[in-house]
Protein backbone atom coordinates (compact mmCIF):
# COMPACT_ATOMS: atom_id res chain seq x y z
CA UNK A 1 -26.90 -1.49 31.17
CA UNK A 2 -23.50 -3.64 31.58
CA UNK A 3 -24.03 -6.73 33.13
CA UNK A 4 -21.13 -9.52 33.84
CA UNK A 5 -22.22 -12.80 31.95
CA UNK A 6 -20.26 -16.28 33.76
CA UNK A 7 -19.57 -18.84 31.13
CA UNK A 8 -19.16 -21.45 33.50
CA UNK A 9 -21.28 -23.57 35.80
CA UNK A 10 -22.58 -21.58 39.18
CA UNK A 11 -23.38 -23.76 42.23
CA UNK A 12 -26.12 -23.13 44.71
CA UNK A 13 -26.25 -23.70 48.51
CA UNK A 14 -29.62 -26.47 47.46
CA UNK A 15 -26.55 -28.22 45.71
CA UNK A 16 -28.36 -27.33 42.37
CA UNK A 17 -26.59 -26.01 39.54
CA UNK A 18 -26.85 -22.85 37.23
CA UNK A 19 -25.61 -23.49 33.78
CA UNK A 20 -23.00 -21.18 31.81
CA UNK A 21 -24.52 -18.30 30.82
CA UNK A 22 -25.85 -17.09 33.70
CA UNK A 23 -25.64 -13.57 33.98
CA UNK A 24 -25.03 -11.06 37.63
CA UNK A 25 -26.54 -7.41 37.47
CA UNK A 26 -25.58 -5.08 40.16
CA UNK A 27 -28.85 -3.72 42.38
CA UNK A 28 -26.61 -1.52 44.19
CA UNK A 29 -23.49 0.18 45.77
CA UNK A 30 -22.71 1.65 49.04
CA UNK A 31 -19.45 3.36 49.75
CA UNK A 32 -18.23 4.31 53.03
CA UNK A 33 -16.41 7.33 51.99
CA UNK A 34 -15.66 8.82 55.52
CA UNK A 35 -13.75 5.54 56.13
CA UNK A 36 -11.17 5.61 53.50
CA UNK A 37 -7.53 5.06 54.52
CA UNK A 38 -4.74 4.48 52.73
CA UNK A 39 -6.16 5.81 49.68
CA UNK A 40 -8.95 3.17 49.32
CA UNK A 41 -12.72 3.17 50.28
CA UNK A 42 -14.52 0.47 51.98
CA UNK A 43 -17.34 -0.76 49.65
CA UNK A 44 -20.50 -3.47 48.86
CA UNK A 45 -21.84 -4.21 45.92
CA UNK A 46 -25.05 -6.12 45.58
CA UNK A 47 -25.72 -8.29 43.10
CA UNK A 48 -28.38 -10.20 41.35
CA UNK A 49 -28.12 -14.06 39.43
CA UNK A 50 -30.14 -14.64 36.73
CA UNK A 51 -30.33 -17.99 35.05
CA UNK A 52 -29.64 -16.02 31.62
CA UNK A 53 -30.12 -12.33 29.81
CA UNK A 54 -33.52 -13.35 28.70
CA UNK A 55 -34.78 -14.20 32.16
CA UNK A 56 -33.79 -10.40 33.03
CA UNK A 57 -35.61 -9.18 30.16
CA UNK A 58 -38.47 -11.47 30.53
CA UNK A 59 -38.56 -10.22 34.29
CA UNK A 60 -38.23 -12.92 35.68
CA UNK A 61 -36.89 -13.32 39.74
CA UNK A 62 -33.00 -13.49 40.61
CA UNK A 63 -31.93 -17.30 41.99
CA UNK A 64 -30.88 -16.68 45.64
CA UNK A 65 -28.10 -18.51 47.86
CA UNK A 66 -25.35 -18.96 45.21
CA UNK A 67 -22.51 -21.69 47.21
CA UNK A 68 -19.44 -20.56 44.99
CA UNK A 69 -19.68 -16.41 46.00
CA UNK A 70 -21.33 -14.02 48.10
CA UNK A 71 -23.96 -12.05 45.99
CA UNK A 72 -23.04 -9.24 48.59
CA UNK A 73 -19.64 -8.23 47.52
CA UNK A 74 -17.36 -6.38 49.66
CA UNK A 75 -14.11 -5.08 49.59
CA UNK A 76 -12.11 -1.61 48.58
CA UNK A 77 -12.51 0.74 45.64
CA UNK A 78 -9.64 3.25 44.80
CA UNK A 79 -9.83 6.73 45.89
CA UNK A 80 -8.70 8.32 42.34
CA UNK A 81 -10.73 5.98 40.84
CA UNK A 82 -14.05 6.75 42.46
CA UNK A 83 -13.25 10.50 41.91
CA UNK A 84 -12.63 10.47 38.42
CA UNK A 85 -14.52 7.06 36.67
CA UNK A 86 -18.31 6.49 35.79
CA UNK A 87 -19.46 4.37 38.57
CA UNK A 88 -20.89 1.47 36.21
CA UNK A 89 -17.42 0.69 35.22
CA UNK A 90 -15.85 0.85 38.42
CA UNK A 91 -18.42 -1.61 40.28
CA UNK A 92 -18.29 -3.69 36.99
CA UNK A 93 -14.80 -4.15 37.19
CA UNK A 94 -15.52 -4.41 40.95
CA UNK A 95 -17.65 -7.68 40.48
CA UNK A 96 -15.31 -8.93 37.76
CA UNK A 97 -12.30 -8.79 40.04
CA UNK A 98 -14.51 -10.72 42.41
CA UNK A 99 -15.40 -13.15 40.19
CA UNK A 100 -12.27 -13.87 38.45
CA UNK A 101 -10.64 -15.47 40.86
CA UNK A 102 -13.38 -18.03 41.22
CA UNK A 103 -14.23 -19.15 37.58
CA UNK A 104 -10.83 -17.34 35.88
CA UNK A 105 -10.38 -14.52 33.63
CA UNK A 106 -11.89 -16.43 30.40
CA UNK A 107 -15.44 -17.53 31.76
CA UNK A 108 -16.14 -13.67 32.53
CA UNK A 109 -17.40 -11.47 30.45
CA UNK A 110 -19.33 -7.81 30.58
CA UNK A 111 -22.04 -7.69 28.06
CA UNK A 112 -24.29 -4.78 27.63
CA UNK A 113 -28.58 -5.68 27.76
């Protein structure tokens, strides 16, 4: 499973703070395919925060109400794209280009668990 790791600090609503490392697993997708227009399909991805990759594998629970992005992620995914690519690396690359913007290309990385 590929999983997008953030190497930087994460803030939460409480004003607490998740250290680098934390890692965001997608729970799932929904794509409003009779909607697309202009080549593009209206999408959400939801996502989960874990303080690290051994809380995931220890099982432990997601932290809700992250401050710095919406865990729900919405935006457009590219006809071809959805047609031709695996879905994992189109939503990862979905959350990554979500992400980016808000802690920059270098603090994100997709690991595989």
């Amino acid at each position: 499973m590929k999983v997008v790791k953030i190497n930087a600090e994460v803030n939460l609503s409480s004003g607490m703070i998740v250290g680098i490392g934390s890692v965001l697993v997608i729970s799932e997708a929904y794509t409003d395919n009779k909607s697309q227009a202009n080549g593009t399909i209206p999408s959400q991805v939801a996502t989960l925060l874990f303080q690290n990759e051994q809380a995931i594998i220890d099982g432990k629970v997601s932290i809700p109400n992250v401050a710095d992005f919406n865990t729900t992620m919405s935006g457009n995914l590219d006809v071809a794209r959805y047609e031709t690519e695996a879905a994992e690396v189109m939503l990862i690359e979905f959350v990554v280009g979500t992400l980016t913007p808000i802690y920059g290309e270098e603090n994100i990385e997709v690991i595989t668990l």
